[in-house]
Protein backbone atom coordinates (compact mmCIF):
# COMPACT_ATOMS: atom_id res chain seq x y z
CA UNK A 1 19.45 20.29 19.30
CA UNK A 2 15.89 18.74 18.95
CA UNK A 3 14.72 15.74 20.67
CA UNK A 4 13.63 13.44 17.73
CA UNK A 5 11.55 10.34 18.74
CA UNK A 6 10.66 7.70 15.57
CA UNK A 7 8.81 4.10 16.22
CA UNK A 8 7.32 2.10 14.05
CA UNK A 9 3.89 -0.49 14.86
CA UNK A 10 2.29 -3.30 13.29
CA UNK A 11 -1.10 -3.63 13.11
CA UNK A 12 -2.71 -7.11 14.48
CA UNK A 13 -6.27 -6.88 14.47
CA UNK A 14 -7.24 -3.81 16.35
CA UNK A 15 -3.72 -4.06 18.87
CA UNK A 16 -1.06 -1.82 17.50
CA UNK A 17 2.67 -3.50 18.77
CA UNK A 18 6.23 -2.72 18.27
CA UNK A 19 7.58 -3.42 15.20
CA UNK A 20 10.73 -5.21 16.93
CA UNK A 21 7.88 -7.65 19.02
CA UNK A 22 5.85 -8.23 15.45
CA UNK A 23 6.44 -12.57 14.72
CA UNK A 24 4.00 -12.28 11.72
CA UNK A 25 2.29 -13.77 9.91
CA UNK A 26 1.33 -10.98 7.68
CA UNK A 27 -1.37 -11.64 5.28
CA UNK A 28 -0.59 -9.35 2.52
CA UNK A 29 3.00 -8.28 2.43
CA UNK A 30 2.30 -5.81 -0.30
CA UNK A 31 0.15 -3.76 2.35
CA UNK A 32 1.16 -3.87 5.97
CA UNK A 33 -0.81 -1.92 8.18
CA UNK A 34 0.86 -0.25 11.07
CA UNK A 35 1.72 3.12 12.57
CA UNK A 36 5.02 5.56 12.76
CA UNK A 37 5.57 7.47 16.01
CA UNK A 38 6.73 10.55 15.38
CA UNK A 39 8.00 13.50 17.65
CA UNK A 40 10.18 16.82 17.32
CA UNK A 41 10.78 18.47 20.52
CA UNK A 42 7.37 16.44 21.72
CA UNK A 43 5.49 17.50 19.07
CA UNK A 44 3.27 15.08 17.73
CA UNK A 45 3.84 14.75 13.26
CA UNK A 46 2.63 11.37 13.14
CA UNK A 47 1.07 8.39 15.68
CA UNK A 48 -1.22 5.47 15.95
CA UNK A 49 -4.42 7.19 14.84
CA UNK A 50 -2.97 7.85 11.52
CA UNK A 51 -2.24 4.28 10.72
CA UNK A 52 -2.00 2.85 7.20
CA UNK A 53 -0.04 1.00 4.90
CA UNK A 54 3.26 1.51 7.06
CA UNK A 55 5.79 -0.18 4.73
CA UNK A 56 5.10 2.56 1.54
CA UNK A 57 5.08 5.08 4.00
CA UNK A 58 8.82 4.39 5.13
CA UNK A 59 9.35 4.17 1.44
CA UNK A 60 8.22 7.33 0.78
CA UNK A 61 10.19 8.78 3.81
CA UNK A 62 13.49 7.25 3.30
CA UNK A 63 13.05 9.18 -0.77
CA UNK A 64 12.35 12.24 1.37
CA UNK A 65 15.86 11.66 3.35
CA UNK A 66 17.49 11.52 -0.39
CA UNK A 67 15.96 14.81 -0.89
CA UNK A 68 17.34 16.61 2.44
CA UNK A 69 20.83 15.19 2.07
CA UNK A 70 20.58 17.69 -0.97
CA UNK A 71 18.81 20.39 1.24
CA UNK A 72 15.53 20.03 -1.34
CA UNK A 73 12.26 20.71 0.27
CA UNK A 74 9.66 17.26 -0.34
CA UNK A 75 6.56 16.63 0.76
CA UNK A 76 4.27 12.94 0.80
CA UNK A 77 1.01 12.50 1.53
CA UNK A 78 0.11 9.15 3.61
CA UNK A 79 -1.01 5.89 0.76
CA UNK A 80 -4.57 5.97 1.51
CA UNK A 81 -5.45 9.06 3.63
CA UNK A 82 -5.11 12.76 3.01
CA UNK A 83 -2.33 13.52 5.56
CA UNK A 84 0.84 15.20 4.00
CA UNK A 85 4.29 15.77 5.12
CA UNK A 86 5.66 18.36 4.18
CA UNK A 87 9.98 18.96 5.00
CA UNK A 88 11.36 22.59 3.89
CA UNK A 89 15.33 22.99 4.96
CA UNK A 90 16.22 25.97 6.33
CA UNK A 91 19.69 26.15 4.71
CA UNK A 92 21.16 29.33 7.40
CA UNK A 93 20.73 27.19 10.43
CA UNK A 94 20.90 23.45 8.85
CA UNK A 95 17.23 23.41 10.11
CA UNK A 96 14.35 21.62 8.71
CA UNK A 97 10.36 22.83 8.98
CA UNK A 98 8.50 19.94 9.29
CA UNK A 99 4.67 20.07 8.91
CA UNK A 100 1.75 17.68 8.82
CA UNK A 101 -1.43 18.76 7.04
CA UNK A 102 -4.65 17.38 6.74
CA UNK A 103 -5.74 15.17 9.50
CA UNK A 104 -8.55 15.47 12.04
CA UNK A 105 -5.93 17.04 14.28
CA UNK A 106 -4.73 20.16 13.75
CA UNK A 107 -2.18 21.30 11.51
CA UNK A 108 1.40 21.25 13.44
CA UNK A 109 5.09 22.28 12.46
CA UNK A 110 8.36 21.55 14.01
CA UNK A 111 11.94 22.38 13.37
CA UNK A 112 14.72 19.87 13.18
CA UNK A 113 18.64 19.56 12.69
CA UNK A 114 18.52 18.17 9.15
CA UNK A 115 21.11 15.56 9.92
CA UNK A 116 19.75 14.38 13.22
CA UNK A 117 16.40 14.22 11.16
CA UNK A 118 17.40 12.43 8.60
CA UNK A 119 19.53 10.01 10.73
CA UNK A 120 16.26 9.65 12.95
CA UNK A 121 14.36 8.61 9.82
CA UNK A 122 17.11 6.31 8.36
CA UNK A 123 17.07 4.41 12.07
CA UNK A 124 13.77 4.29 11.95
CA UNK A 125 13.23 2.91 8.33
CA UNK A 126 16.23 0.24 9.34
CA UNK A 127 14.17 -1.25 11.82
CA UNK A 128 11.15 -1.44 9.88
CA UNK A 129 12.79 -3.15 7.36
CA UNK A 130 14.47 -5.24 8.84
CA UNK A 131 11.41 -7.14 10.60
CA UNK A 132 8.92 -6.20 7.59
CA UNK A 133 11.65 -7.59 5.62
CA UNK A 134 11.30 -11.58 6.68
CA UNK A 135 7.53 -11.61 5.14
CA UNK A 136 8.16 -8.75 2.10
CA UNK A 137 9.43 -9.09 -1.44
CA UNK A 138 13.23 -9.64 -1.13
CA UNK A 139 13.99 -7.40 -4.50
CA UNK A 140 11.97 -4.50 -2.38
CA UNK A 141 13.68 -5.00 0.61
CA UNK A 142 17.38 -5.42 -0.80
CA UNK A 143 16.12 -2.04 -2.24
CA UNK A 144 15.39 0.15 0.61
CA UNK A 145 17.98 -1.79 2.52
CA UNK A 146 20.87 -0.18 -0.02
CA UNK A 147 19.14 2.91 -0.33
CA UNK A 148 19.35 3.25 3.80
CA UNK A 149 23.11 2.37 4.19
CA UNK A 150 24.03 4.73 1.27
CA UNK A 151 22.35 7.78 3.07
CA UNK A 152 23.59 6.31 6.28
CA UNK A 153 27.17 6.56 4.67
CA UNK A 154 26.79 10.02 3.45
CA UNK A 155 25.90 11.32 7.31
CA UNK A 156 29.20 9.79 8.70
């Protein structure tokens, strides 16, 4: 079984702290800047270097989880820089490839058990959202929020 490791960060002028410890204010709720923390088996896919606008990025990832919970292979790219995700299942073995392209670090793949990976990244996304949610648009939030707890459903 792989170790999976998921943490979220808000940016505060150049200090990066946990999204649980973030009291706001934030000054434009349709881009929050912050970081994901990302590890498979202590792999590095994603840290605080490759911060950007966190909140479409858990977006983005929670779709992805939509797409694994029908074993389809997805793939985002980060909102503003050039660093993709890409997340192939491996149907035999209930694996998932994971793979980041495209950053000044090298290129790096990792397997995963799809549902402890996509439980991981539901967690994860829940406790983003539910701080980023107190200073985003509520229609956005009650959005991802449902979205979450449906996939979270489907795992159990």
């Amino acid at each position: 079984m792989s170790t999976i490791e998921i943490a979220s960060y808000a940016k505060v002028g150049e200090q990066f702290i946990p999204i649980a410890d973030f009291k706001g204010p934030v000054d434009d709720p349709e881009y929050f800047e912050g970081a994901i923390e990302f590890y498979i088996d202590g792999q590095m896919i994603s840290s605080i270097p490759y911060w950007d606008d966190v909140n479409y990025l858990w977006d983005f990832l929670v779709g992805g989880v939509e797409k694994l919970a029908r074993s389809e292979e997805w793939s985002t790219f980060w909102p503003d820089q050039p660093i993709r995700l890409s997340f192939t299942p491996l149907p035999m073995n209930d694996l998932v490839r994971v793979e980041r392209t495209g950053s000044s670090d090298p290129d790096v793949q990792a397997l995963a058990n799809r549902p402890a990976l996509m439980a991981m990244l539901l967690v994860g996304a829940a406790e983003f959202v539910e701080v980023y949610g107190r200073f985003a648009n509520e229609d956005w939030v009650s959005e991802v929020q449902k979205k979450i707890r449906e996939l979270q459903t489907e795992l159990d």
